[in-house]
PDB file of N, CA and C in Angstrom:
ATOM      1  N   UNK A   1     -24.946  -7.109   6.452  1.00  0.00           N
ATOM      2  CA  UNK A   1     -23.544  -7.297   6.130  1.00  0.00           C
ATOM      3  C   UNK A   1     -22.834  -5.961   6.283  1.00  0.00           C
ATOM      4  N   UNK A   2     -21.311  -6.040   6.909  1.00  0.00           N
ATOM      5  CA  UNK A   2     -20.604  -5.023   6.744  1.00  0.00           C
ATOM      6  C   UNK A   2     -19.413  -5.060   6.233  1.00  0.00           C
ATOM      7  N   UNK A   3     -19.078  -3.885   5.730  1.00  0.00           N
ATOM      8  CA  UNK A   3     -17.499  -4.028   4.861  1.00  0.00           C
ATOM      9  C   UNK A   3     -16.821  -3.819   6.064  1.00  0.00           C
ATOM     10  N   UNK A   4     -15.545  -4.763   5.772  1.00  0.00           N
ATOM     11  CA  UNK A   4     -14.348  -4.519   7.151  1.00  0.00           C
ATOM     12  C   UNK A   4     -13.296  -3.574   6.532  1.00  0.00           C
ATOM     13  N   UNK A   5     -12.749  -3.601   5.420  1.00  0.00           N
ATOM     14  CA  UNK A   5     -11.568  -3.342   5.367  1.00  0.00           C
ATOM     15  C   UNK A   5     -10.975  -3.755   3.738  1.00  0.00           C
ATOM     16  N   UNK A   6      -9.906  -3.409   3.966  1.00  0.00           N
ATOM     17  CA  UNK A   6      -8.946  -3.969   2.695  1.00  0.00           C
ATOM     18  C   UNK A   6      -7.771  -4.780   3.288  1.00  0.00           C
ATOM     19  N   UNK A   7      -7.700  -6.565   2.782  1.00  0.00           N
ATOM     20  CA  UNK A   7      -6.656  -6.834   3.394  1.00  0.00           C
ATOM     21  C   UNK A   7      -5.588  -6.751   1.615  1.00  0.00           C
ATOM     22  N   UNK A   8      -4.251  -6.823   2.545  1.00  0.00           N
ATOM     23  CA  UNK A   8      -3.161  -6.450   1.129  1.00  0.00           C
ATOM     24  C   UNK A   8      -2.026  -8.091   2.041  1.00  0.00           C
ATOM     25  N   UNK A   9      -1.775  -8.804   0.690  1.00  0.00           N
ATOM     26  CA  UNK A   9      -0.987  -9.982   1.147  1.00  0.00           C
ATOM     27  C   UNK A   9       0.655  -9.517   1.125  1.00  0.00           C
ATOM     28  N   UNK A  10       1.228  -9.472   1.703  1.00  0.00           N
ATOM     29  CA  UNK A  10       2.533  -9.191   2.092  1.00  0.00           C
ATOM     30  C   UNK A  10       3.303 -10.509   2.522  1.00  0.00           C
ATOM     31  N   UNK A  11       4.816 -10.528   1.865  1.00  0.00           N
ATOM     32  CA  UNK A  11       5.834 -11.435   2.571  1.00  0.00           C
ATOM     33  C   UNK A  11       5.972 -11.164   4.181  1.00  0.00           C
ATOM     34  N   UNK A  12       6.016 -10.177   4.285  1.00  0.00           N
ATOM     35  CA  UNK A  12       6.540 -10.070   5.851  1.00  0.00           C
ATOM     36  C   UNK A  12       6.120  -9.250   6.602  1.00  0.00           C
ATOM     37  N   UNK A  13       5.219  -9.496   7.444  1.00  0.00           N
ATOM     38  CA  UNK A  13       3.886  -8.296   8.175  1.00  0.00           C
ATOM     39  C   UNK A  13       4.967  -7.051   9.017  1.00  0.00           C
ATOM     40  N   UNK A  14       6.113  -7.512   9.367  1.00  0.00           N
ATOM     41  CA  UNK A  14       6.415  -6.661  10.299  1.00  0.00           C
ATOM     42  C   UNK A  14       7.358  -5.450   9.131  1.00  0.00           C
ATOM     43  N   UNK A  15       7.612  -6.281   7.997  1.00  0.00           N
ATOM     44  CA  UNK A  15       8.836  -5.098   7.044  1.00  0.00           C
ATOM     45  C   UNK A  15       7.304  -4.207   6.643  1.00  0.00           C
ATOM     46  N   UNK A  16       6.220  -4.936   6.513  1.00  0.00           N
ATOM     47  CA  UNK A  16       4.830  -4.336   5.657  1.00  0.00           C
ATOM     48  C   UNK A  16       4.600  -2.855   6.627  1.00  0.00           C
ATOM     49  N   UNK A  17       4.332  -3.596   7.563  1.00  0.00           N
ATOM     50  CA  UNK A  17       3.817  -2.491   8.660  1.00  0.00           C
ATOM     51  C   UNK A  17       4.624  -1.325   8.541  1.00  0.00           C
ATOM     52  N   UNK A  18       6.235  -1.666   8.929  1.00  0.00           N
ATOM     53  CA  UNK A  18       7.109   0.103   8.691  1.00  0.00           C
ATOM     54  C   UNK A  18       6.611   0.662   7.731  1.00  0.00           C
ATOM     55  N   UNK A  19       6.672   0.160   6.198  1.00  0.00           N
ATOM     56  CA  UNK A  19       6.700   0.666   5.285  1.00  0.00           C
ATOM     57  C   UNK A  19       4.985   1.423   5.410  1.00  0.00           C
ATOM     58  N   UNK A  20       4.505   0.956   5.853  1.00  0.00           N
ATOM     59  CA  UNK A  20       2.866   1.570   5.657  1.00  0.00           C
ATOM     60  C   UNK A  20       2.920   2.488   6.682  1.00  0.00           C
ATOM     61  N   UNK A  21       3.291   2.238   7.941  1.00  0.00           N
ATOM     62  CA  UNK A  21       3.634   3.362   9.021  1.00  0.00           C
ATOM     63  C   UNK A  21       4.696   4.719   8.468  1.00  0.00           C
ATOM     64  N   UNK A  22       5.554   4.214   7.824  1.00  0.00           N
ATOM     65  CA  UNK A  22       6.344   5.660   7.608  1.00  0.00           C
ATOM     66  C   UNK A  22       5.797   6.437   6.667  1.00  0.00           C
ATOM     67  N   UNK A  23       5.026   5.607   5.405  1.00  0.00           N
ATOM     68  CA  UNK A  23       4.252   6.318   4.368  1.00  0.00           C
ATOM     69  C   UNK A  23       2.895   6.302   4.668  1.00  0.00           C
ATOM     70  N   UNK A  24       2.346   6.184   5.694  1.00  0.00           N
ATOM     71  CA  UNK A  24       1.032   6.764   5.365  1.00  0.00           C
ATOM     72  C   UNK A  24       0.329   6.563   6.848  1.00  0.00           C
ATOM     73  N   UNK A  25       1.646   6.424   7.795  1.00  0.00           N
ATOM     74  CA  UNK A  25       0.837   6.641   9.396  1.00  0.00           C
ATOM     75  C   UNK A  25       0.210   5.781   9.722  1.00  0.00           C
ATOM     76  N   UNK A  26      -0.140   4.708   9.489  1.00  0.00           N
ATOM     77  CA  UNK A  26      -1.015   3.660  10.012  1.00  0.00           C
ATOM     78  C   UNK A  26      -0.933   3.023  11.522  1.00  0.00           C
ATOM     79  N   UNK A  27      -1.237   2.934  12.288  1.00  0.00           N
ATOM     80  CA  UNK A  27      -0.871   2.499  13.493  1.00  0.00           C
ATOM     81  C   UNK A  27      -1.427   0.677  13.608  1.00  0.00           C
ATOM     82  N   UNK A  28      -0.985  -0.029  14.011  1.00  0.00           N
ATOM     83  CA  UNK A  28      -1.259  -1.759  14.154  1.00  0.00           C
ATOM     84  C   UNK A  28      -2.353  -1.534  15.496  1.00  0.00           C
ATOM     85  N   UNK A  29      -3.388  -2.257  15.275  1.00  0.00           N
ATOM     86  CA  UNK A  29      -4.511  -2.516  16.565  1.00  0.00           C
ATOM     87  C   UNK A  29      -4.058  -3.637  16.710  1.00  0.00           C
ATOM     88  N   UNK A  30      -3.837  -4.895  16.136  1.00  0.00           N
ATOM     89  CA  UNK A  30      -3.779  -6.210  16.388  1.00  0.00           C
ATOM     90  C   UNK A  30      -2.685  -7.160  15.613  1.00  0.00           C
ATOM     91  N   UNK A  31      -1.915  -7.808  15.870  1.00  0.00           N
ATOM     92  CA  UNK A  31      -0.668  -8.924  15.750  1.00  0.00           C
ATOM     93  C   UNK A  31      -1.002 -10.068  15.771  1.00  0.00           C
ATOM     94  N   UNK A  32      -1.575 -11.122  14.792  1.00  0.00           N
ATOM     95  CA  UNK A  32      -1.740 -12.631  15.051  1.00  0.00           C
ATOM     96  C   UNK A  32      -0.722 -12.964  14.591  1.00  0.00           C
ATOM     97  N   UNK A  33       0.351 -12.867  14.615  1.00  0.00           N
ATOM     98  CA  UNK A  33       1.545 -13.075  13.725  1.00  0.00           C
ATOM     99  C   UNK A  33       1.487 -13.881  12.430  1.00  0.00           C
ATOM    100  N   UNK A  34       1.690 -12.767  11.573  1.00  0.00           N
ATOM    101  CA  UNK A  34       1.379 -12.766  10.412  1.00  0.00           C
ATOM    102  C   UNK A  34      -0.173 -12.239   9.836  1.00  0.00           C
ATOM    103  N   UNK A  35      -0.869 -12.052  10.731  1.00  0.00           N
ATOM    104  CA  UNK A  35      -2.085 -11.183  10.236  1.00  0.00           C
ATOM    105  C   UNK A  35      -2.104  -9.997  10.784  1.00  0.00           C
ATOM    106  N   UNK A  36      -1.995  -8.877  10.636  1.00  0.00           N
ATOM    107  CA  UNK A  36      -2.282  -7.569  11.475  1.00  0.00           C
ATOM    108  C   UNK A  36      -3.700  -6.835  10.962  1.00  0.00           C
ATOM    109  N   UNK A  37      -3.875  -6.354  11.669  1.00  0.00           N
ATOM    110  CA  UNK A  37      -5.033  -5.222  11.623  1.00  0.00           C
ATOM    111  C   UNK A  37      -4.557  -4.340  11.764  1.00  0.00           C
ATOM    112  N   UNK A  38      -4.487  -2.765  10.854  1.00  0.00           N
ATOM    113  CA  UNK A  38      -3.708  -1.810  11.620  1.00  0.00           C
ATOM    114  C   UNK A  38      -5.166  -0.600  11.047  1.00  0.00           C
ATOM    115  N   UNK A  39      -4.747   0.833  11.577  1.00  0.00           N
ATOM    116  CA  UNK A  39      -5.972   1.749  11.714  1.00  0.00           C
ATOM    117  C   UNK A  39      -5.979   1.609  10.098  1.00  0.00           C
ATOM    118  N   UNK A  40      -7.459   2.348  10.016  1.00  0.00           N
ATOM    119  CA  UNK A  40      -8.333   2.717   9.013  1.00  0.00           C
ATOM    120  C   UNK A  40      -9.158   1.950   8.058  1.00  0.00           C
ATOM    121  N   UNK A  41      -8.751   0.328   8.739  1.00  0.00           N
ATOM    122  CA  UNK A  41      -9.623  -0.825   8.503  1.00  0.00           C
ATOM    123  C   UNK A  41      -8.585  -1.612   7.246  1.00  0.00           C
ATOM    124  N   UNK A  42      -7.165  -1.642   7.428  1.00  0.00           N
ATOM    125  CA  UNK A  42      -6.220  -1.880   6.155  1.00  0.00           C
ATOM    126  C   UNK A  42      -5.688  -3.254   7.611  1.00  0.00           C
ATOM    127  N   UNK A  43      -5.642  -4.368   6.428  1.00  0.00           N
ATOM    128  CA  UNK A  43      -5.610  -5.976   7.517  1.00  0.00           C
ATOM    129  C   UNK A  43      -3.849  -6.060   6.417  1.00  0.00           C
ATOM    130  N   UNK A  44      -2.711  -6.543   6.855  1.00  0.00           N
ATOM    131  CA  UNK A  44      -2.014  -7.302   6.438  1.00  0.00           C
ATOM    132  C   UNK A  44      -1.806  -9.018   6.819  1.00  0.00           C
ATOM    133  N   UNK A  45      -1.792  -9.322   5.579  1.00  0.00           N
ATOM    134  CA  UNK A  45      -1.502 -10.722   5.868  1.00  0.00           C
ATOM    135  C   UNK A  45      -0.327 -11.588   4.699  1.00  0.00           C
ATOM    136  N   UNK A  46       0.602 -12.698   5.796  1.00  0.00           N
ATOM    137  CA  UNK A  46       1.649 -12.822   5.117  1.00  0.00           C
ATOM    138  C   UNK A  46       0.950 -13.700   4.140  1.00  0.00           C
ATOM    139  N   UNK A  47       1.745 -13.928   2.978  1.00  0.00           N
ATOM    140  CA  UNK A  47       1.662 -14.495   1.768  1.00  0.00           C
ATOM    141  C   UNK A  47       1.118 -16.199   2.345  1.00  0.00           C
ATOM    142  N   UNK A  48       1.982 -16.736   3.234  1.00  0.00           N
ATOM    143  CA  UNK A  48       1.969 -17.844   3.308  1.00  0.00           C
ATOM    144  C   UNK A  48       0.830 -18.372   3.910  1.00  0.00           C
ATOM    145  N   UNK A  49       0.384 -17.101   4.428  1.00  0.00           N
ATOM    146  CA  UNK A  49      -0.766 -17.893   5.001  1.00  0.00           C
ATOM    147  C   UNK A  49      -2.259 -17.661   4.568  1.00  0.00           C
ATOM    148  N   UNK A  50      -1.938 -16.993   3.013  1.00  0.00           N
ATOM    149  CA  UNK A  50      -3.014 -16.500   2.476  1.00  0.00           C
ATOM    150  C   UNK A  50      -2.877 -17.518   1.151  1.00  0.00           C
ATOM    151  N   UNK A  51      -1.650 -18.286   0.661  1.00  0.00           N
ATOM    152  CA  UNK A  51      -1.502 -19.415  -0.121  1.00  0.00           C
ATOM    153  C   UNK A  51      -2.417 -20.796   0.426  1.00  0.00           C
ATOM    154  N   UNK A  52      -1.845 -21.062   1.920  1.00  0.00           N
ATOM    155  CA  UNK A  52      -2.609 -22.204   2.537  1.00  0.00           C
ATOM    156  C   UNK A  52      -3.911 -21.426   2.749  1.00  0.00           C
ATOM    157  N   UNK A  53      -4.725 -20.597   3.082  1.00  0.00           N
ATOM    158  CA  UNK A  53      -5.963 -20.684   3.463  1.00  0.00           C
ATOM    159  C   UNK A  53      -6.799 -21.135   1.849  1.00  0.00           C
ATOM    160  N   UNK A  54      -6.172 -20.227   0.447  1.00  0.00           N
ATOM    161  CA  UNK A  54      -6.965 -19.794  -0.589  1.00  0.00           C
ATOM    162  C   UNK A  54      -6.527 -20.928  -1.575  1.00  0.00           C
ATOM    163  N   UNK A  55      -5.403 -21.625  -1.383  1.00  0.00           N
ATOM    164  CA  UNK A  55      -5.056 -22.772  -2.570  1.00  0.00           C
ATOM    165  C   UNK A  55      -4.116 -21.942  -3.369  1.00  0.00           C
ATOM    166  N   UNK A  56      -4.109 -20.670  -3.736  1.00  0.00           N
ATOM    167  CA  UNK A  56      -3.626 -19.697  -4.410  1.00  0.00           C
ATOM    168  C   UNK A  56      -2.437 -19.107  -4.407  1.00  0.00           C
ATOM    169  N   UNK A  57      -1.636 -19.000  -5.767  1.00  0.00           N
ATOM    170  CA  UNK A  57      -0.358 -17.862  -5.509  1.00  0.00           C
ATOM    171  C   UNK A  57      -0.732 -16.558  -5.727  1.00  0.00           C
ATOM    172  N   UNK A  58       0.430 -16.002  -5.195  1.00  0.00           N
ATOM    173  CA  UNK A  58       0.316 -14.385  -4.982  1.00  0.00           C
ATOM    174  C   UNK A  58       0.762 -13.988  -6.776  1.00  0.00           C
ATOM    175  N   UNK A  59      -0.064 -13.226  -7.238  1.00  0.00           N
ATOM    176  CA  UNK A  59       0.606 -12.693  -8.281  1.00  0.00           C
ATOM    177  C   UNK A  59       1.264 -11.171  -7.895  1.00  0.00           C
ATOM    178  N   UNK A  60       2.168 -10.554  -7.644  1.00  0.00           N
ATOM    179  CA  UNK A  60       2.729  -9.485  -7.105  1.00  0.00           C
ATOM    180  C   UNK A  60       2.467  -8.503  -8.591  1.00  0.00           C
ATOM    181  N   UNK A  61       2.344  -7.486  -8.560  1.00  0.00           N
ATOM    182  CA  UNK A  61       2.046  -6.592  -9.456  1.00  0.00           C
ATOM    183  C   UNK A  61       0.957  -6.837 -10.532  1.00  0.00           C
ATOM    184  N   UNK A  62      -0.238  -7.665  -9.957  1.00  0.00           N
ATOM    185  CA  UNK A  62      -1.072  -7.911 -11.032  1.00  0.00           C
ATOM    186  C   UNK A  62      -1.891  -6.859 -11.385  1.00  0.00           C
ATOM    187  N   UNK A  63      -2.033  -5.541 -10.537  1.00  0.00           N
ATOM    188  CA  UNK A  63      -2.298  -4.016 -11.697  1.00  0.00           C
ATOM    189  C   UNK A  63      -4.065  -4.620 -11.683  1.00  0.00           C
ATOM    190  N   UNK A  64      -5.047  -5.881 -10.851  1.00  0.00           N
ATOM    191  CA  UNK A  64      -5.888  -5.350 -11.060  1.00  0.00           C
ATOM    192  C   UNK A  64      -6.685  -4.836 -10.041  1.00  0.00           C
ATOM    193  N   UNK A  65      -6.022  -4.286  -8.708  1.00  0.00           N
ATOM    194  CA  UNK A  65      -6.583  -3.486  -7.304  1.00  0.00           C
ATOM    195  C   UNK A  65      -5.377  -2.265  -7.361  1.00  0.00           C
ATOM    196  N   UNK A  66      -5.342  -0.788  -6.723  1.00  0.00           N
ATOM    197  CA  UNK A  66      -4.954  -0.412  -6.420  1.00  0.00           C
ATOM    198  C   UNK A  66      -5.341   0.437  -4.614  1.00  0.00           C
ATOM    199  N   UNK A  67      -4.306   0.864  -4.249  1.00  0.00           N
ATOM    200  CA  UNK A  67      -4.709   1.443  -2.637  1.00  0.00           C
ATOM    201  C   UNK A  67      -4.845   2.620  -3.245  1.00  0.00           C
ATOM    202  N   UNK A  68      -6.244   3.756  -2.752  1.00  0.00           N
ATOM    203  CA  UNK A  68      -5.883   5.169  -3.458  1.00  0.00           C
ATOM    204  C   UNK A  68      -5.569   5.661  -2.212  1.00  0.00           C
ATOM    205  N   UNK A  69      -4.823   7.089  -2.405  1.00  0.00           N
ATOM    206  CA  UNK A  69      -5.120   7.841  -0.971  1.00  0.00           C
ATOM    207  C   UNK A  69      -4.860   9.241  -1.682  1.00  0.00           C
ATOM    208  N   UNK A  70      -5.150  10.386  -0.864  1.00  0.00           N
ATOM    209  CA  UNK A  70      -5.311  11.416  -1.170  1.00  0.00           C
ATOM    210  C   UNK A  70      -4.051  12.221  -0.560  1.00  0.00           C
ATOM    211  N   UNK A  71      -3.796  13.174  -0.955  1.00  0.00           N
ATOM    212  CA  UNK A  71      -2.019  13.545   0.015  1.00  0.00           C
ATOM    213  C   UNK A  71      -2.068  15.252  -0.779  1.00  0.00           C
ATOM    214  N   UNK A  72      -2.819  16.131   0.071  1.00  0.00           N
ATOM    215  CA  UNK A  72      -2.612  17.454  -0.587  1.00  0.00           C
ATOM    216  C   UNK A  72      -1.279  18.241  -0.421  1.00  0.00           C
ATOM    217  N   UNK A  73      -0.218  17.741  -0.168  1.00  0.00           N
ATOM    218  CA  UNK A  73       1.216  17.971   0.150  1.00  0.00           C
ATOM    219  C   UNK A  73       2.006  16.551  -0.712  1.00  0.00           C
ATOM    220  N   UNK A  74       1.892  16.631  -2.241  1.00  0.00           N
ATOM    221  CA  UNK A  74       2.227  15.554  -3.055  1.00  0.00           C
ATOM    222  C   UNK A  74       3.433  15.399  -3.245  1.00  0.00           C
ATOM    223  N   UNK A  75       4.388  16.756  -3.609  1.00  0.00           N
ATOM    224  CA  UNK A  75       5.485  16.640  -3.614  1.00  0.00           C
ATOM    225  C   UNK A  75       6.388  16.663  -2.202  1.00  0.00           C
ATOM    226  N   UNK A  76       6.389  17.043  -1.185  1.00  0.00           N
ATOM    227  CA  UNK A  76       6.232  16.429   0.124  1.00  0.00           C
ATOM    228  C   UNK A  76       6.523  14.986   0.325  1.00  0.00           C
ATOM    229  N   UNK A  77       5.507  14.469  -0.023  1.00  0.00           N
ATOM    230  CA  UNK A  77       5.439  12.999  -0.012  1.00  0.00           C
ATOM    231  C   UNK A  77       6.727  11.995  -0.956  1.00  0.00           C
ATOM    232  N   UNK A  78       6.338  12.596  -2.215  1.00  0.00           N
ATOM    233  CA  UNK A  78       7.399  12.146  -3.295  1.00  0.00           C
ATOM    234  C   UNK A  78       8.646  12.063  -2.870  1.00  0.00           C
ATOM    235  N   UNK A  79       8.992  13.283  -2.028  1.00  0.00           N
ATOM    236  CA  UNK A  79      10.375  13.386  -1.633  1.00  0.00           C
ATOM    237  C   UNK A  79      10.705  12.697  -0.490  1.00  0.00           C
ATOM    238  N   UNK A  80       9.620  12.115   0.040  1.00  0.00           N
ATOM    239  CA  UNK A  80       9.917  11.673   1.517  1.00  0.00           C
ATOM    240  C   UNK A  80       9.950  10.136   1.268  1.00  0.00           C
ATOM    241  N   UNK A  81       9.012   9.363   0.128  1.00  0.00           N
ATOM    242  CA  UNK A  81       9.211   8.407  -0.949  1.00  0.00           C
ATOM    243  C   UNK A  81      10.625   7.841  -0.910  1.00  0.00           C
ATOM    244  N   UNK A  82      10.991   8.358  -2.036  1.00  0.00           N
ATOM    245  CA  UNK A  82      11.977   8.631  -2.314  1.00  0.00           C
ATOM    246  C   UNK A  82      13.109   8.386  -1.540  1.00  0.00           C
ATOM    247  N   UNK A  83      12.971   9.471  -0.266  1.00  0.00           N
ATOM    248  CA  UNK A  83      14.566   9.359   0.484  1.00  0.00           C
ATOM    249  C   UNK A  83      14.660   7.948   1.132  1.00  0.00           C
ATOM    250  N   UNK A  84      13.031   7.472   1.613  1.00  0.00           N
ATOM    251  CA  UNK A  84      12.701   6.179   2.697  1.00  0.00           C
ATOM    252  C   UNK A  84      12.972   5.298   1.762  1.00  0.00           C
ATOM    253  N   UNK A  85      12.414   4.965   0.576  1.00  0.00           N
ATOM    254  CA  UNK A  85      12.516   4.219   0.173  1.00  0.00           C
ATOM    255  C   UNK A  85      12.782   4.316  -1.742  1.00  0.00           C
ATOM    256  N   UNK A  86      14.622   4.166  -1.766  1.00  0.00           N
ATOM    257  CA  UNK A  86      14.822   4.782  -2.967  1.00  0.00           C
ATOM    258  C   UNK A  86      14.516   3.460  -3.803  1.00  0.00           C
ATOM    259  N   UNK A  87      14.146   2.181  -3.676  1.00  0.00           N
ATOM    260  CA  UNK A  87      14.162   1.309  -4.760  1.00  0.00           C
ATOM    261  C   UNK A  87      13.167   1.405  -5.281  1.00  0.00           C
ATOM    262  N   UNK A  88      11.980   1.977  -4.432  1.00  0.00           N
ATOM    263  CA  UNK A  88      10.593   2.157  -4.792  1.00  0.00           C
ATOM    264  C   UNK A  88      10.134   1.730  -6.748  1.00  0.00           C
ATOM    265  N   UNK A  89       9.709   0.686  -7.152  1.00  0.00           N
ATOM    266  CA  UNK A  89       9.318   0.857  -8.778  1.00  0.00           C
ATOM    267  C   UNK A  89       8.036   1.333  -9.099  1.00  0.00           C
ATOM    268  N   UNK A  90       8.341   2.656  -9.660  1.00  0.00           N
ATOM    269  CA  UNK A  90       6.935   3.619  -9.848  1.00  0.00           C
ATOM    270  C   UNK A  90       6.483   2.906 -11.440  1.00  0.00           C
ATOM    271  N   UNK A  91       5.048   3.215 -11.310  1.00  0.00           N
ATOM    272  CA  UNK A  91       4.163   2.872 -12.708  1.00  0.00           C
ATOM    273  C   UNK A  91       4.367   4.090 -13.377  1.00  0.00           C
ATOM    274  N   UNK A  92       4.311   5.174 -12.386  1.00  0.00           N
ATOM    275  CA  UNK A  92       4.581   6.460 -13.336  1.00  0.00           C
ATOM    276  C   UNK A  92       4.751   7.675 -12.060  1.00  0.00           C
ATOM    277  N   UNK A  93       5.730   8.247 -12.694  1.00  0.00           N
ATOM    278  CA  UNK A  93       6.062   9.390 -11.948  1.00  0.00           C
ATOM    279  C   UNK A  93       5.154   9.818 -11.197  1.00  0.00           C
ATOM    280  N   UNK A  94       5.374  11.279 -10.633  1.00  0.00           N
ATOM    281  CA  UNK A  94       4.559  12.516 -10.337  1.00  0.00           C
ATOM    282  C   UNK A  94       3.839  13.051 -11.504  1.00  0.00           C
ATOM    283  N   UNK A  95       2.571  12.660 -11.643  1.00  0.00           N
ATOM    284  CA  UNK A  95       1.988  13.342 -13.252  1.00  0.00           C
ATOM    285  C   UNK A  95       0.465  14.086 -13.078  1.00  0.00           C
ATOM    286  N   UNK A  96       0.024  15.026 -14.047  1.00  0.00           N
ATOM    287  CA  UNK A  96      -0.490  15.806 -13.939  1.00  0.00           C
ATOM    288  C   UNK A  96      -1.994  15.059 -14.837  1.00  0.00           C
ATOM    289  N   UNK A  97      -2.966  14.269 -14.458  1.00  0.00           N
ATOM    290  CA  UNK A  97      -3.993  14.376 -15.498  1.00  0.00           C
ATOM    291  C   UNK A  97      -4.702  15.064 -15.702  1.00  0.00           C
ATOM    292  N   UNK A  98      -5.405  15.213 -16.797  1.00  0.00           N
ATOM    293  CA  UNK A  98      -6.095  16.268 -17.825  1.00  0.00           C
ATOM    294  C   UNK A  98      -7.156  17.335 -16.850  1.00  0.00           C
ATOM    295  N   UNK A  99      -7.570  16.728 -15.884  1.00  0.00           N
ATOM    296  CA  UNK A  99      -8.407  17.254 -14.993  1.00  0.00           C
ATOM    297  C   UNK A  99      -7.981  17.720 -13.677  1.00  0.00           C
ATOM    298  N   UNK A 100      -6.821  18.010 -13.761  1.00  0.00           N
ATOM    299  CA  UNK A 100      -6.431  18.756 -12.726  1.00  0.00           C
ATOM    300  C   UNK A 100      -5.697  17.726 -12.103  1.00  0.00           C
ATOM    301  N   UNK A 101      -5.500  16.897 -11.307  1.00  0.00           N
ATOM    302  CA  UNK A 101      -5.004  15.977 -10.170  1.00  0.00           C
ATOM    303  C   UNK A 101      -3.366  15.510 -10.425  1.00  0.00           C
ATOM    304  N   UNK A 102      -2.853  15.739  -9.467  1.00  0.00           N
ATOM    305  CA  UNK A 102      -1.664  15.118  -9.627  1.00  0.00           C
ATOM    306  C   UNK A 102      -1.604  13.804  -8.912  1.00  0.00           C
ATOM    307  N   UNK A 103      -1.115  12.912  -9.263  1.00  0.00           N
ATOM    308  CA  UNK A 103      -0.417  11.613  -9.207  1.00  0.00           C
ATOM    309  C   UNK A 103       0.872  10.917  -9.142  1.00  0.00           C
ATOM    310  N   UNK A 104       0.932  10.265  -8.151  1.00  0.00           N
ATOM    311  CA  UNK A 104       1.763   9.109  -8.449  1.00  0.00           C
ATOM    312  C   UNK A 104       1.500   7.745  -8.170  1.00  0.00           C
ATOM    313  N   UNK A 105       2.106   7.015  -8.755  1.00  0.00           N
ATOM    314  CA  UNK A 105       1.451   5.591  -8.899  1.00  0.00           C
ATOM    315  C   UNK A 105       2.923   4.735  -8.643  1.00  0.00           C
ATOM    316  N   UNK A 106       2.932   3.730  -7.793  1.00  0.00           N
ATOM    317  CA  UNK A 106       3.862   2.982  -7.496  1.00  0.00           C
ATOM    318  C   UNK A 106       3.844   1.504  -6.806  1.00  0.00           C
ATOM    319  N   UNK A 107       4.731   0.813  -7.215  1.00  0.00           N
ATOM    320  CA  UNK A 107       4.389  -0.801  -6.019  1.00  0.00           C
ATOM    321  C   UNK A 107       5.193  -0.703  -4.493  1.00  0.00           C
ATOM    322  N   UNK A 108       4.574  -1.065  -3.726  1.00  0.00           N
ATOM    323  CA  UNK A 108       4.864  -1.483  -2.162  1.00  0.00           C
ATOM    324  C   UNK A 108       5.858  -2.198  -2.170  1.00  0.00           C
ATOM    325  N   UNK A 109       6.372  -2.414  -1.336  1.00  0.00           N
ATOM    326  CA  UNK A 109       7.572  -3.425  -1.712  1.00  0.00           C
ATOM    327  C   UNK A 109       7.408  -4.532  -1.468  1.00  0.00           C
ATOM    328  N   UNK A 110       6.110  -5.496  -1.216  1.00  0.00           N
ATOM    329  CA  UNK A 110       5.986  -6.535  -2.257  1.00  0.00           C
ATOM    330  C   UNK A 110       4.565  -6.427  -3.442  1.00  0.00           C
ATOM    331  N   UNK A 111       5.087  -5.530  -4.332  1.00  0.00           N
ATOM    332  CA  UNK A 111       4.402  -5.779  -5.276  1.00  0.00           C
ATOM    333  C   UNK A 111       2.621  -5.600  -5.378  1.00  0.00           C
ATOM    334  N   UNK A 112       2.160  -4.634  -4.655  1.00  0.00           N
ATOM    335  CA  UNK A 112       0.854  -4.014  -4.204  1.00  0.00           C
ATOM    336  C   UNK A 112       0.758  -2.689  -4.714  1.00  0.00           C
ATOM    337  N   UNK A 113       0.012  -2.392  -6.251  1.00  0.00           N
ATOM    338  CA  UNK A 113       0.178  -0.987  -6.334  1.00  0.00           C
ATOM    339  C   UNK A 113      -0.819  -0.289  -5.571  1.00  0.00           C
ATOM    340  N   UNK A 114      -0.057   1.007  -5.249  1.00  0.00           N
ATOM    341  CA  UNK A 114      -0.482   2.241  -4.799  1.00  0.00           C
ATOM    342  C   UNK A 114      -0.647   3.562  -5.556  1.00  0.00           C
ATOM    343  N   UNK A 115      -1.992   4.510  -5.501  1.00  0.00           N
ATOM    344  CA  UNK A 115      -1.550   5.626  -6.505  1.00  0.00           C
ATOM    345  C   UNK A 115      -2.081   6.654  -4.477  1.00  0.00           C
ATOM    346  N   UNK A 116      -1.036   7.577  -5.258  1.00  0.00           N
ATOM    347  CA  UNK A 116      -1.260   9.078  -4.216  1.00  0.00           C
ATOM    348  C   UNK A 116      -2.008   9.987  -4.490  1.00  0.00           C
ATOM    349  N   UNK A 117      -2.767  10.912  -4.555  1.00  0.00           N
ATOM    350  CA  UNK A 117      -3.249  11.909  -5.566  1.00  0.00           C
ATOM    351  C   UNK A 117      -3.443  13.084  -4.573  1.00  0.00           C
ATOM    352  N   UNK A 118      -3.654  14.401  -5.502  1.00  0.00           N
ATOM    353  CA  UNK A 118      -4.212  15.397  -5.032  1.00  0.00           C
ATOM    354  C   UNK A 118      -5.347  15.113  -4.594  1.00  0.00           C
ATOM    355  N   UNK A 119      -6.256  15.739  -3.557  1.00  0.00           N
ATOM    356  CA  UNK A 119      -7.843  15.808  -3.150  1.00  0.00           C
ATOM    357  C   UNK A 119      -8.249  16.424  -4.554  1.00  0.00           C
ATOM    358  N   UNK A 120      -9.913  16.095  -4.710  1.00  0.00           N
ATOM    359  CA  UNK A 120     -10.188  16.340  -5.880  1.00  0.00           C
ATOM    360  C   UNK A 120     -11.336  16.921  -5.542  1.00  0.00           C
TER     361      UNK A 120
END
């Protein structure tokens, strides 16, 4: 057996994709419309067609997966956040835990949290 990837369910593969392309570079390998594959093994797929395959609704912010990524230029990022996308709803700022790492933690815009962090 091999691990493929992380897929993340999204309303709309093509608003998903910018938003993952401007924040974090991802490039698309593949378009089934409404399923993408894009680099680093990260699959989007629209909501609707992850309701009909699974029987299932989307719970948007259910807080129990997050995407991590590492970003040693944090405030950089924050600000670039920010300007792209000011509605952004953070879980919590830019914050410092006890062990050194800075953070931020926030939802995608549909409802997929993400945390950023220092390399550790």
């Amino acid at each position: 057996m091999k691990f493929k990837g992380t897929l993340v369910v999204v309303k709309d593969c093509k608003k998903a994709l910018k938003f993952y392309q401007d924040m974090f570079g991802f490039e698309l390998i593949q378009d089934h419309d409404g399923n993408m594959e894009l680099s680093d093994h990260l699959y989007l797929q629209e909501e609707t067609y992850w309701e009909r395959f699974t029987g299932r609704r989307v719970a948007a912010r259910g807080n129990q997966t997050e995407l991590y990524f590492e970003e040693p230029e944090i405030d950089l990022f924050v600000k670039k956040l920010a300007a792209l996308y000011p509605d952004t709803e953070y879980v919590n700022p830019l914050m410092t835990h006890s062990w050194g790492q800075r953070v931020v933690r926030f939802y995608d815009p549909d409802g997929n949290l993400i945390e950023v962090g220092t390399p550790m």
